[in-house]
PDB file of N, CA and C in Angstrom:
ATOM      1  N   UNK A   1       8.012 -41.664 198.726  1.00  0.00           N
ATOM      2  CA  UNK A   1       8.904 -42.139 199.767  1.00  0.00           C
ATOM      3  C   UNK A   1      10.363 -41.983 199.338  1.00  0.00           C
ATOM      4  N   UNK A   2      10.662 -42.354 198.016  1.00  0.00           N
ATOM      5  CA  UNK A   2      11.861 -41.429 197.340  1.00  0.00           C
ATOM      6  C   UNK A   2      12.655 -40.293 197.674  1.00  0.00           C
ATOM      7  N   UNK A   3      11.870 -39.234 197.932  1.00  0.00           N
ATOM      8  CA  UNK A   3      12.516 -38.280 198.087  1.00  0.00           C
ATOM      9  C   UNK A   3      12.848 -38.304 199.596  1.00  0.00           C
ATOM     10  N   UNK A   4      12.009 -38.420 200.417  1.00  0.00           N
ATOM     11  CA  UNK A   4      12.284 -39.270 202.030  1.00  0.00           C
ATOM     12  C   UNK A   4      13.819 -39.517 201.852  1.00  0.00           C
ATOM     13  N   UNK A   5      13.939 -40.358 201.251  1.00  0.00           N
ATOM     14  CA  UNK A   5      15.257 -40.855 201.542  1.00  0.00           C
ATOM     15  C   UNK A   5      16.517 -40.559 200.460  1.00  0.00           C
ATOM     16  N   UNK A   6      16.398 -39.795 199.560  1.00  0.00           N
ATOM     17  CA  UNK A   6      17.178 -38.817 198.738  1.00  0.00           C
ATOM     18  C   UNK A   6      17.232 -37.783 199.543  1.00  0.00           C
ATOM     19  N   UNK A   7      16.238 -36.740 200.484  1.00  0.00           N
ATOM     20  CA  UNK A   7      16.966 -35.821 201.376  1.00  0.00           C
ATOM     21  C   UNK A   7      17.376 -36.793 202.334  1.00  0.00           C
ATOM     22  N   UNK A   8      18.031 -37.368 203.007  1.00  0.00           N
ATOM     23  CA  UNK A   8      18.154 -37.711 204.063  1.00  0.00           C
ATOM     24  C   UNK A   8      19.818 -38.685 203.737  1.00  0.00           C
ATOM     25  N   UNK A   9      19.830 -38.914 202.189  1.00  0.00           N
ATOM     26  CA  UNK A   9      21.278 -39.038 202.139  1.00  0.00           C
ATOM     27  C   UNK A   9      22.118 -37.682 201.407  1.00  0.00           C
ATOM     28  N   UNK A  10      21.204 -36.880 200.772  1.00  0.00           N
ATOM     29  CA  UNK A  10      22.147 -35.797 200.432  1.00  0.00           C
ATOM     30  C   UNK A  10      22.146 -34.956 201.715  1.00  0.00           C
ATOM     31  N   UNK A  11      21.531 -35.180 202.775  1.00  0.00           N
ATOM     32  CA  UNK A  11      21.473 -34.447 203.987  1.00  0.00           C
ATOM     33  C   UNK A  11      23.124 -34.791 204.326  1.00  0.00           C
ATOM     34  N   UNK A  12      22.739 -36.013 204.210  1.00  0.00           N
ATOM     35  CA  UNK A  12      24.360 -36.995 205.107  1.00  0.00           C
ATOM     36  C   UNK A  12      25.572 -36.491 204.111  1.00  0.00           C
ATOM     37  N   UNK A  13      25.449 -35.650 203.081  1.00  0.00           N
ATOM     38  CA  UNK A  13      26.661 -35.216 202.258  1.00  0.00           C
ATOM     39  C   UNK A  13      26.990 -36.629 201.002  1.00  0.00           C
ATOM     40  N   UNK A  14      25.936 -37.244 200.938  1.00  0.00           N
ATOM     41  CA  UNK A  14      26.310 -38.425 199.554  1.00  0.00           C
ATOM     42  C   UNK A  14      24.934 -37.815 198.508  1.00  0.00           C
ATOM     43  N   UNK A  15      24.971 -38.959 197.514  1.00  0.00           N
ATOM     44  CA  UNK A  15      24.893 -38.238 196.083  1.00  0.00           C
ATOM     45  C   UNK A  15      23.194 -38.891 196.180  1.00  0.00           C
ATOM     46  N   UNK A  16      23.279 -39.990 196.455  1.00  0.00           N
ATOM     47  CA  UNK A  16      21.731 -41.200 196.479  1.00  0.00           C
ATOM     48  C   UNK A  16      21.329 -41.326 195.059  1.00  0.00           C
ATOM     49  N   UNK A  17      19.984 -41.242 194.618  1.00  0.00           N
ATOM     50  CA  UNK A  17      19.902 -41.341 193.362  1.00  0.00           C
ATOM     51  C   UNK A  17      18.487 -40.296 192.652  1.00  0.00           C
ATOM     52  N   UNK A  18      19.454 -39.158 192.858  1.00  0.00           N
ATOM     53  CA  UNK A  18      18.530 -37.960 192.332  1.00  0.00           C
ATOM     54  C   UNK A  18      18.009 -38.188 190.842  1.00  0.00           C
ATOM     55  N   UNK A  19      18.288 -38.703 190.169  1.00  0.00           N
ATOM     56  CA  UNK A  19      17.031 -39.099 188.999  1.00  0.00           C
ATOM     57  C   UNK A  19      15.988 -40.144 189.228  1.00  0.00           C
ATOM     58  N   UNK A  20      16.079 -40.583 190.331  1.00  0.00           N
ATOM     59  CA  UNK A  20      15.388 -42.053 190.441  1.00  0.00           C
ATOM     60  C   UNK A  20      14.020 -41.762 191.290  1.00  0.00           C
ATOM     61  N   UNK A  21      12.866 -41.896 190.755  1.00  0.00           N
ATOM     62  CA  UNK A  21      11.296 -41.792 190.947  1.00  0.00           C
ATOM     63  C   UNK A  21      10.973 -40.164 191.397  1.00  0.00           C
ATOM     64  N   UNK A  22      11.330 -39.417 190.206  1.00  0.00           N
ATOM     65  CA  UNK A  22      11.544 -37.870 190.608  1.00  0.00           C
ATOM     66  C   UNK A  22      10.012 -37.551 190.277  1.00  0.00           C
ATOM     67  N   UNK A  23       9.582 -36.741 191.036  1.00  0.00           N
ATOM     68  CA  UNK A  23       7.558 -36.579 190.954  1.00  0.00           C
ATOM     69  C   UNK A  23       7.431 -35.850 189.712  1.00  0.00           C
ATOM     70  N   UNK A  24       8.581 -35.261 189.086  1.00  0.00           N
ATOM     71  CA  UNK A  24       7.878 -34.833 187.683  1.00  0.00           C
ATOM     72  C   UNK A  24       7.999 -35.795 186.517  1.00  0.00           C
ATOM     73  N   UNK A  25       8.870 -36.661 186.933  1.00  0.00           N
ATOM     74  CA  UNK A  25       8.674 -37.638 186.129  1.00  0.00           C
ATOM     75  C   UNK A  25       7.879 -39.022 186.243  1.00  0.00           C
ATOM     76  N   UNK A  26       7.433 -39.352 187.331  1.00  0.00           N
ATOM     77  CA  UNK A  26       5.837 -40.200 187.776  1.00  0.00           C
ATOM     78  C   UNK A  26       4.991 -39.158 187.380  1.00  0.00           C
ATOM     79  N   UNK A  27       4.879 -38.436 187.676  1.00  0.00           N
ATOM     80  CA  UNK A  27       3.419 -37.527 186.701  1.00  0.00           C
ATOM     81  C   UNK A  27       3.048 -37.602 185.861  1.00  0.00           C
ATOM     82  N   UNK A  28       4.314 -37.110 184.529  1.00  0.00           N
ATOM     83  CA  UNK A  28       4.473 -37.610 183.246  1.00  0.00           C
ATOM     84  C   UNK A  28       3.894 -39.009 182.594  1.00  0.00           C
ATOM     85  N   UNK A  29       4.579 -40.069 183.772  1.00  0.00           N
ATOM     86  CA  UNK A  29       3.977 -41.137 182.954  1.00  0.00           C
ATOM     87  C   UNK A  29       2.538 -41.863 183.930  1.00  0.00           C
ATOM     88  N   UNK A  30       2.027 -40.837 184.653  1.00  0.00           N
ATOM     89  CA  UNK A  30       0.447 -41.427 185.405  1.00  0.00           C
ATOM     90  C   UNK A  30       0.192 -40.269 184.076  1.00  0.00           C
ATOM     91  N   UNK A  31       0.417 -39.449 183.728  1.00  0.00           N
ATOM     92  CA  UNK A  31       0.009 -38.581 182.566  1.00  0.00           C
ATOM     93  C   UNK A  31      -0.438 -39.297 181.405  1.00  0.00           C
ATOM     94  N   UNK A  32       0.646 -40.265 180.748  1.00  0.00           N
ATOM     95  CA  UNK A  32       1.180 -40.884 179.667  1.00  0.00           C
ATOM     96  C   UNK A  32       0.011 -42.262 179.900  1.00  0.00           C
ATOM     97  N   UNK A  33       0.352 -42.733 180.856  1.00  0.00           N
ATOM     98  CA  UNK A  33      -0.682 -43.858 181.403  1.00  0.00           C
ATOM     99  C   UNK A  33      -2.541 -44.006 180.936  1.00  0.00           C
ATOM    100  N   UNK A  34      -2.756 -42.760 181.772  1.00  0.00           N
ATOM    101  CA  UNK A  34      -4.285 -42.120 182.181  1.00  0.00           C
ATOM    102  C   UNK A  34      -4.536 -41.404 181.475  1.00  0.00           C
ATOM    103  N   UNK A  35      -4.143 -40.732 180.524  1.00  0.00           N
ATOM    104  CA  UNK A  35      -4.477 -39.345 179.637  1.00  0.00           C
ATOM    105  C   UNK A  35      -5.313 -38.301 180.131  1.00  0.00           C
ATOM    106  N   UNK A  36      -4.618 -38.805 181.855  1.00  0.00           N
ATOM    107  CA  UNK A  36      -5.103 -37.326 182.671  1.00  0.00           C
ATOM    108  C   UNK A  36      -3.358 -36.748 183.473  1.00  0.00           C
ATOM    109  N   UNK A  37      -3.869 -35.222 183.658  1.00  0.00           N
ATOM    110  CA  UNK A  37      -2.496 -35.026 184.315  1.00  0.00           C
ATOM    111  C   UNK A  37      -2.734 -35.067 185.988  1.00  0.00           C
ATOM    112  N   UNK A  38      -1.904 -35.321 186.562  1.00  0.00           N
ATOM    113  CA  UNK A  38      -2.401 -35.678 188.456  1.00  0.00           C
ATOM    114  C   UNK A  38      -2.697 -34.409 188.662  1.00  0.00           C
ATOM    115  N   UNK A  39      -2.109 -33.233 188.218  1.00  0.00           N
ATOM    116  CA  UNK A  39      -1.982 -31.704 189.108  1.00  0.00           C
ATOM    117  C   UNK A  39      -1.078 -31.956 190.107  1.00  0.00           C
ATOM    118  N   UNK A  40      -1.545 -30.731 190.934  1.00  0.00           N
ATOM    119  CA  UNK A  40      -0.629 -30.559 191.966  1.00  0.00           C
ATOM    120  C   UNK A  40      -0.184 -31.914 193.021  1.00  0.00           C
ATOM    121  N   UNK A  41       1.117 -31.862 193.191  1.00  0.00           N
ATOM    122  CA  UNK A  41       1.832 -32.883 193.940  1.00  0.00           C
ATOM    123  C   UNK A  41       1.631 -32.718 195.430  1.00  0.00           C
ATOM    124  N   UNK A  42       1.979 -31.326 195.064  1.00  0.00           N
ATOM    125  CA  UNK A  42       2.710 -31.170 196.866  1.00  0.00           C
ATOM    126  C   UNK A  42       1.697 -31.393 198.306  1.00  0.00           C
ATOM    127  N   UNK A  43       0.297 -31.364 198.108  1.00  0.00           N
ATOM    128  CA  UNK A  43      -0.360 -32.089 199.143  1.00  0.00           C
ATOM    129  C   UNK A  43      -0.330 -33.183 199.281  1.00  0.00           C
ATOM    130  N   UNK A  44      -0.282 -34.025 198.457  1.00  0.00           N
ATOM    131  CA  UNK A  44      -0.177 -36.062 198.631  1.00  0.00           C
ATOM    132  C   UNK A  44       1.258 -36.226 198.971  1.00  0.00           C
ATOM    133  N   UNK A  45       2.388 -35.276 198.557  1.00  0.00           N
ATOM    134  CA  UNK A  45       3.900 -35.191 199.337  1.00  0.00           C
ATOM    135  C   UNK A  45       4.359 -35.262 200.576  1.00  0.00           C
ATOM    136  N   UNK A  46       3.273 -34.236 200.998  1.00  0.00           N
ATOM    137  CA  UNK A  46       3.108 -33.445 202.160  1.00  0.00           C
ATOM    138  C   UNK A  46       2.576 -34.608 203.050  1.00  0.00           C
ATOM    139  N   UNK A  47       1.504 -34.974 202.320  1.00  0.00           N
ATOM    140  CA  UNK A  47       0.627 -35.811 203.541  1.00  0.00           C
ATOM    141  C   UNK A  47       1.284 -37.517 203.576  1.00  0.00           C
ATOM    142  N   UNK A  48       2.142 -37.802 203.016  1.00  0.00           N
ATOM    143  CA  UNK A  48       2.965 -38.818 202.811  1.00  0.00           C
ATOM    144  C   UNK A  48       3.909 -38.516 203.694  1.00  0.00           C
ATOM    145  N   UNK A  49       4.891 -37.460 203.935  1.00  0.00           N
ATOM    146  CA  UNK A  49       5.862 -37.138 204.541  1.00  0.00           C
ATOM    147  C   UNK A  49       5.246 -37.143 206.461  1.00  0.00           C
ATOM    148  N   UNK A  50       3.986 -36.738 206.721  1.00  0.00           N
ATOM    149  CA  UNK A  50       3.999 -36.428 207.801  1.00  0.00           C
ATOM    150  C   UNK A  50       3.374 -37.974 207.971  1.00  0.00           C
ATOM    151  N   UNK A  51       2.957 -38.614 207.386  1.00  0.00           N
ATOM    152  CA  UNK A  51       2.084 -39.761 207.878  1.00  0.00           C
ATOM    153  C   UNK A  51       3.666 -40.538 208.102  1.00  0.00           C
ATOM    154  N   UNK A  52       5.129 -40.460 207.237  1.00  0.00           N
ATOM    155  CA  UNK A  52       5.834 -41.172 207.545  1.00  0.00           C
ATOM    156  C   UNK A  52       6.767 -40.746 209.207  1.00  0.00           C
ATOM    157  N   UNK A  53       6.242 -39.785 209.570  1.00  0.00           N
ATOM    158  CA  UNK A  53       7.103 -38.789 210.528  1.00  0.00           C
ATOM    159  C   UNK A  53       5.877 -39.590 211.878  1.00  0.00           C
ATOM    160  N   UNK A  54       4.571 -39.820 211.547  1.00  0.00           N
ATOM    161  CA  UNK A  54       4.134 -40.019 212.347  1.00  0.00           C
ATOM    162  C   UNK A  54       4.785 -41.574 213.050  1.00  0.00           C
ATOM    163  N   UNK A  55       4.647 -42.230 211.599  1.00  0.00           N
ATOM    164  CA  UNK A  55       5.292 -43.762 211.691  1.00  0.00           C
ATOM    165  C   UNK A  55       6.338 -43.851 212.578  1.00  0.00           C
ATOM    166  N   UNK A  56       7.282 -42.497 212.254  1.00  0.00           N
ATOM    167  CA  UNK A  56       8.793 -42.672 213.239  1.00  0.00           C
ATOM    168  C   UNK A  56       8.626 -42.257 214.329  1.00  0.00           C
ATOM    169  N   UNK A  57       8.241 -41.705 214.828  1.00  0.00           N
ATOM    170  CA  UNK A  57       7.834 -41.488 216.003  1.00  0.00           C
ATOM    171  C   UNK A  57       7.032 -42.476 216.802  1.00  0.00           C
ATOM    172  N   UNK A  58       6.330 -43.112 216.168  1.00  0.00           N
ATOM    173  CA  UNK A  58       5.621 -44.297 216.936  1.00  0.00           C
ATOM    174  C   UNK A  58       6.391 -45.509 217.099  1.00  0.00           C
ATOM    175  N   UNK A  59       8.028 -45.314 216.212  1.00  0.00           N
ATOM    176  CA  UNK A  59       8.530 -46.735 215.998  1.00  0.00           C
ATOM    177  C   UNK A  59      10.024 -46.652 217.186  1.00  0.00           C
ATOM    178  N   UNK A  60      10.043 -44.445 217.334  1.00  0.00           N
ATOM    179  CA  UNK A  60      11.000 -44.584 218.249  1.00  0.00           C
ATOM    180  C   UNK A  60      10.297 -44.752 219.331  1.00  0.00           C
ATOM    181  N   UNK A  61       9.002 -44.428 219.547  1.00  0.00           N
ATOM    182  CA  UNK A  61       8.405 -44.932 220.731  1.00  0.00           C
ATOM    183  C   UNK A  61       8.632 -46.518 221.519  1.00  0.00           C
ATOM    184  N   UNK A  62       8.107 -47.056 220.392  1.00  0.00           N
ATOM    185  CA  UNK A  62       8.775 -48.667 220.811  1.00  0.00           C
ATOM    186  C   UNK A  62       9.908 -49.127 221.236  1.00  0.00           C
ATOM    187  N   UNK A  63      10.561 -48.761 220.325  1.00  0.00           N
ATOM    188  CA  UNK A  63      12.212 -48.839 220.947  1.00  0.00           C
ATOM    189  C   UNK A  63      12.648 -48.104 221.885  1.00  0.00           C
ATOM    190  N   UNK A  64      12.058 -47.150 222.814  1.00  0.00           N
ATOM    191  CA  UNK A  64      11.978 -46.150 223.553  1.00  0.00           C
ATOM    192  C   UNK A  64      11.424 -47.716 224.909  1.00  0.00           C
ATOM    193  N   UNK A  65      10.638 -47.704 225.024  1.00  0.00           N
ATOM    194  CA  UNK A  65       9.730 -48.735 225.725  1.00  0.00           C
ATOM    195  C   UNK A  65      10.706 -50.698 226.030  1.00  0.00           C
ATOM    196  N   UNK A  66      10.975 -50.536 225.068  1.00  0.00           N
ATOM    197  CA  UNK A  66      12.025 -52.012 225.167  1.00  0.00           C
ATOM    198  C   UNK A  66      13.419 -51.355 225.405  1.00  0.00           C
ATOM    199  N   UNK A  67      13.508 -50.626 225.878  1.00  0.00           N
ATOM    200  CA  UNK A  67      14.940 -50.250 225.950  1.00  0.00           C
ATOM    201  C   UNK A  67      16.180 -49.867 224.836  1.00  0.00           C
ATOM    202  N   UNK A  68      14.936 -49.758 223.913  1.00  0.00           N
ATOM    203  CA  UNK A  68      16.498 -50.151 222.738  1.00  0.00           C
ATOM    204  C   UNK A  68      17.464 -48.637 222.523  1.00  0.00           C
ATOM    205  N   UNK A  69      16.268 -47.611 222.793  1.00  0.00           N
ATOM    206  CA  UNK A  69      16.536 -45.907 222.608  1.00  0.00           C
ATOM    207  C   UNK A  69      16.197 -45.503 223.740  1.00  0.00           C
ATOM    208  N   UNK A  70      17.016 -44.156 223.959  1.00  0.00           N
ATOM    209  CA  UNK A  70      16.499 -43.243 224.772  1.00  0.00           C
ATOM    210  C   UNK A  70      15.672 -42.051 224.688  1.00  0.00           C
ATOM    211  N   UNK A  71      14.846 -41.604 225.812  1.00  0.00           N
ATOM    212  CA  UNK A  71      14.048 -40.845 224.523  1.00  0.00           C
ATOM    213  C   UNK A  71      14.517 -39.369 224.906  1.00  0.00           C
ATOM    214  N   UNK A  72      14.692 -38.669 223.636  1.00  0.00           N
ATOM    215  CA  UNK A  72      15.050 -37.316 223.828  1.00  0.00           C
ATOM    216  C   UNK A  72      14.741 -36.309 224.079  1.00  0.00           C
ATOM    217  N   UNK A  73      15.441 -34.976 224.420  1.00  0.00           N
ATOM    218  CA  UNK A  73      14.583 -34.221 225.523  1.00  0.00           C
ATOM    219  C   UNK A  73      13.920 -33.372 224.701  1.00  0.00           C
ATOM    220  N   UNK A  74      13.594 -33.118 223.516  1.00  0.00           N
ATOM    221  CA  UNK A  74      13.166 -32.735 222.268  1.00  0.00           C
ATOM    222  C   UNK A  74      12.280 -34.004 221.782  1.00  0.00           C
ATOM    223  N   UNK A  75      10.449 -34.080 221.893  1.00  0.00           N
ATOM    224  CA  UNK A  75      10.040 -35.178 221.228  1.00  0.00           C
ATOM    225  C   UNK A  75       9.800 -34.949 219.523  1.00  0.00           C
ATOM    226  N   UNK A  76      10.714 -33.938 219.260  1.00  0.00           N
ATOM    227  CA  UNK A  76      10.512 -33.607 217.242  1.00  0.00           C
ATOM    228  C   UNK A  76      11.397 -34.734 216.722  1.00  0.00           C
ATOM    229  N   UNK A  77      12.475 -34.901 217.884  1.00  0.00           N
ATOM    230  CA  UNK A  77      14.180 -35.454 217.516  1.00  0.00           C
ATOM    231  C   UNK A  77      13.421 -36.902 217.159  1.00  0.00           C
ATOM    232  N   UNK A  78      12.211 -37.432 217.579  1.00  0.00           N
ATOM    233  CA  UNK A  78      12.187 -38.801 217.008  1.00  0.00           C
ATOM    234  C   UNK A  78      11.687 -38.955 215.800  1.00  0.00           C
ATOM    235  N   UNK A  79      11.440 -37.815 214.812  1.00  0.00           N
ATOM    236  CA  UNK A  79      11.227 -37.168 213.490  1.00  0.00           C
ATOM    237  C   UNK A  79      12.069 -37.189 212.136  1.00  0.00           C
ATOM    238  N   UNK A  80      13.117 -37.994 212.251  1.00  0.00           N
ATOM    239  CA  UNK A  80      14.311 -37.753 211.366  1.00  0.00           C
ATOM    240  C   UNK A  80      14.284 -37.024 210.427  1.00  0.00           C
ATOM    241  N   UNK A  81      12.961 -36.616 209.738  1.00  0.00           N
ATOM    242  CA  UNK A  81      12.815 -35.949 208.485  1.00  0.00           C
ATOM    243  C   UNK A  81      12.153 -34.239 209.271  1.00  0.00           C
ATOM    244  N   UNK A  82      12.260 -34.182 210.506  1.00  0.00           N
ATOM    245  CA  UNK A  82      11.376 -33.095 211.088  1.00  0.00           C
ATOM    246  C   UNK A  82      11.848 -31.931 210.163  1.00  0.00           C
ATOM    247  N   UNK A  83      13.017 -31.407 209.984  1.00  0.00           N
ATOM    248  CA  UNK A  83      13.119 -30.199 209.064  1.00  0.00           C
ATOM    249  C   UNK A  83      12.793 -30.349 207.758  1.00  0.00           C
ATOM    250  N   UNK A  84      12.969 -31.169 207.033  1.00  0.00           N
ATOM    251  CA  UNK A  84      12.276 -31.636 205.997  1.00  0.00           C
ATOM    252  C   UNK A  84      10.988 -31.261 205.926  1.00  0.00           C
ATOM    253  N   UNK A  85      10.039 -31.625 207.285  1.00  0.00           N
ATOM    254  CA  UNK A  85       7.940 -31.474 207.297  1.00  0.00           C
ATOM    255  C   UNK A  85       8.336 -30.189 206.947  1.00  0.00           C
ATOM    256  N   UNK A  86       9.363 -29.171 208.170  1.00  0.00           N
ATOM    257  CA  UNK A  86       9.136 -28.276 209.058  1.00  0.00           C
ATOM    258  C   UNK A  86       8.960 -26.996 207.224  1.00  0.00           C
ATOM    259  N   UNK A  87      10.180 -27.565 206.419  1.00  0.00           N
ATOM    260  CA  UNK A  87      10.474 -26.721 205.128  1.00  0.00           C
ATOM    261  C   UNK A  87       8.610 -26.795 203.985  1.00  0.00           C
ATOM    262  N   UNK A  88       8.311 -28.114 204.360  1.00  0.00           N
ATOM    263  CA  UNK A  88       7.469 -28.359 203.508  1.00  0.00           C
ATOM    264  C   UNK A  88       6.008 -27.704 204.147  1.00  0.00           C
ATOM    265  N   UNK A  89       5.651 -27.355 205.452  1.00  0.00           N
ATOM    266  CA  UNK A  89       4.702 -26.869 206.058  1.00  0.00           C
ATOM    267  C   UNK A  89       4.921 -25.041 205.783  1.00  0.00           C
ATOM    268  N   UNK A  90       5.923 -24.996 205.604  1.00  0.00           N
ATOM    269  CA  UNK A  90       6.606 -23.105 205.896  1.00  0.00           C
ATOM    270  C   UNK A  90       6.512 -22.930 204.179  1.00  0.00           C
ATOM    271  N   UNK A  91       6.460 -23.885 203.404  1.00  0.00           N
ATOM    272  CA  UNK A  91       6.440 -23.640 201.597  1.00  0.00           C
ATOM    273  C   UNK A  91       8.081 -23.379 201.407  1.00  0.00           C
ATOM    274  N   UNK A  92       8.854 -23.415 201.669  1.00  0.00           N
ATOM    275  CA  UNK A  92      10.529 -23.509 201.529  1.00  0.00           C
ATOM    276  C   UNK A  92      10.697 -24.333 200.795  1.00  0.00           C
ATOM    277  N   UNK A  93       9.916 -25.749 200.665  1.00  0.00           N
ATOM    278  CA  UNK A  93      10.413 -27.411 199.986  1.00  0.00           C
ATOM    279  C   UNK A  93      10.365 -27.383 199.036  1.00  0.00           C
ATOM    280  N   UNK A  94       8.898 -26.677 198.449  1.00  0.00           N
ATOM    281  CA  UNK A  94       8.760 -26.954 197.213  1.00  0.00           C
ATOM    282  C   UNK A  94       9.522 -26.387 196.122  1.00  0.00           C
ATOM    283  N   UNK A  95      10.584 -25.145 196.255  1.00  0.00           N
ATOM    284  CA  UNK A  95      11.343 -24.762 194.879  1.00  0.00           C
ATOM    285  C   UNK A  95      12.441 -25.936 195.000  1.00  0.00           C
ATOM    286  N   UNK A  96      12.618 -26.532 195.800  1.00  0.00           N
ATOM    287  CA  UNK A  96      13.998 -27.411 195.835  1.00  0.00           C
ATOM    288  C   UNK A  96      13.726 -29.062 195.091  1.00  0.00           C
ATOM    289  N   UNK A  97      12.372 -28.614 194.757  1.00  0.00           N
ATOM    290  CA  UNK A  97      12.413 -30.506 193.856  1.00  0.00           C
ATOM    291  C   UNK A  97      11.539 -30.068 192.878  1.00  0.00           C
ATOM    292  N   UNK A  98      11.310 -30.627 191.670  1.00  0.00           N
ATOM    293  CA  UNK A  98      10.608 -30.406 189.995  1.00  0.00           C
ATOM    294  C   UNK A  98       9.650 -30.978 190.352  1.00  0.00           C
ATOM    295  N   UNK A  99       8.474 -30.454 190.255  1.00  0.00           N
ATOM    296  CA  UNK A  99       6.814 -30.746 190.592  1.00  0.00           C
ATOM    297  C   UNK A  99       6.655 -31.009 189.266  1.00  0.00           C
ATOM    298  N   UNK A 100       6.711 -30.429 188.300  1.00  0.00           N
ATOM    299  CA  UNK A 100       6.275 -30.282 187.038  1.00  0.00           C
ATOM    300  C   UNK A 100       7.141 -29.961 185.832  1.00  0.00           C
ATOM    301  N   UNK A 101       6.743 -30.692 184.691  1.00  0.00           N
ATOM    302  CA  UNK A 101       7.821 -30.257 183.353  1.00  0.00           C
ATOM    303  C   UNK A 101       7.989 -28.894 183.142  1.00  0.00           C
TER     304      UNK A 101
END
């Protein structure tokens, strides 16, 4: 969920906290932990990212319904991270973050 919201402030042009719960370094220590290595990241990433895209969308729905939002003429736009899935479904995402030591 980290990185969720590390792209989404270096999106906004600020710094956030790019060393902080970086997946090659939770690996390392579920590594260090378990004296197994997890392997590959990027499907439990993946399927984290869209399950949270689903969440937003169901939450602009609500607020869509009570009036609080309007809903847009694009239903991706209630997606905040949609280019984010869109990079991580197309394989673009993964050279841009350290999977592994």
């Amino acid at each position: 969920l980290h990185l969720f919201f590390q792209d989404l402030t270096t999106g906004l042009g600020a710094t956030g906290l790019p060393d902080f719960m970086r997946p090659v370094d939770l690996a390392a220590a579920y590594a260090e932990a378990s004296g197994r290595e997890p392997g590959d990241l990027t499907w439990h990433i993946a399927y984290a990212a869209m399950r949270h895209g689903v969440i937003m969308r169901r939450v602009t729905e609500r607020s869509i319904l009570f009036g609080e939002a309007v809903r847009p003429p694009d239903p991706d736009d209630m997606i905040i991270h949609r280019a984010t899935l869109r990079a991580m479904l197309a394989g673009t995402y993964w050279d841009t973050i350290a999977l592994h030591p």
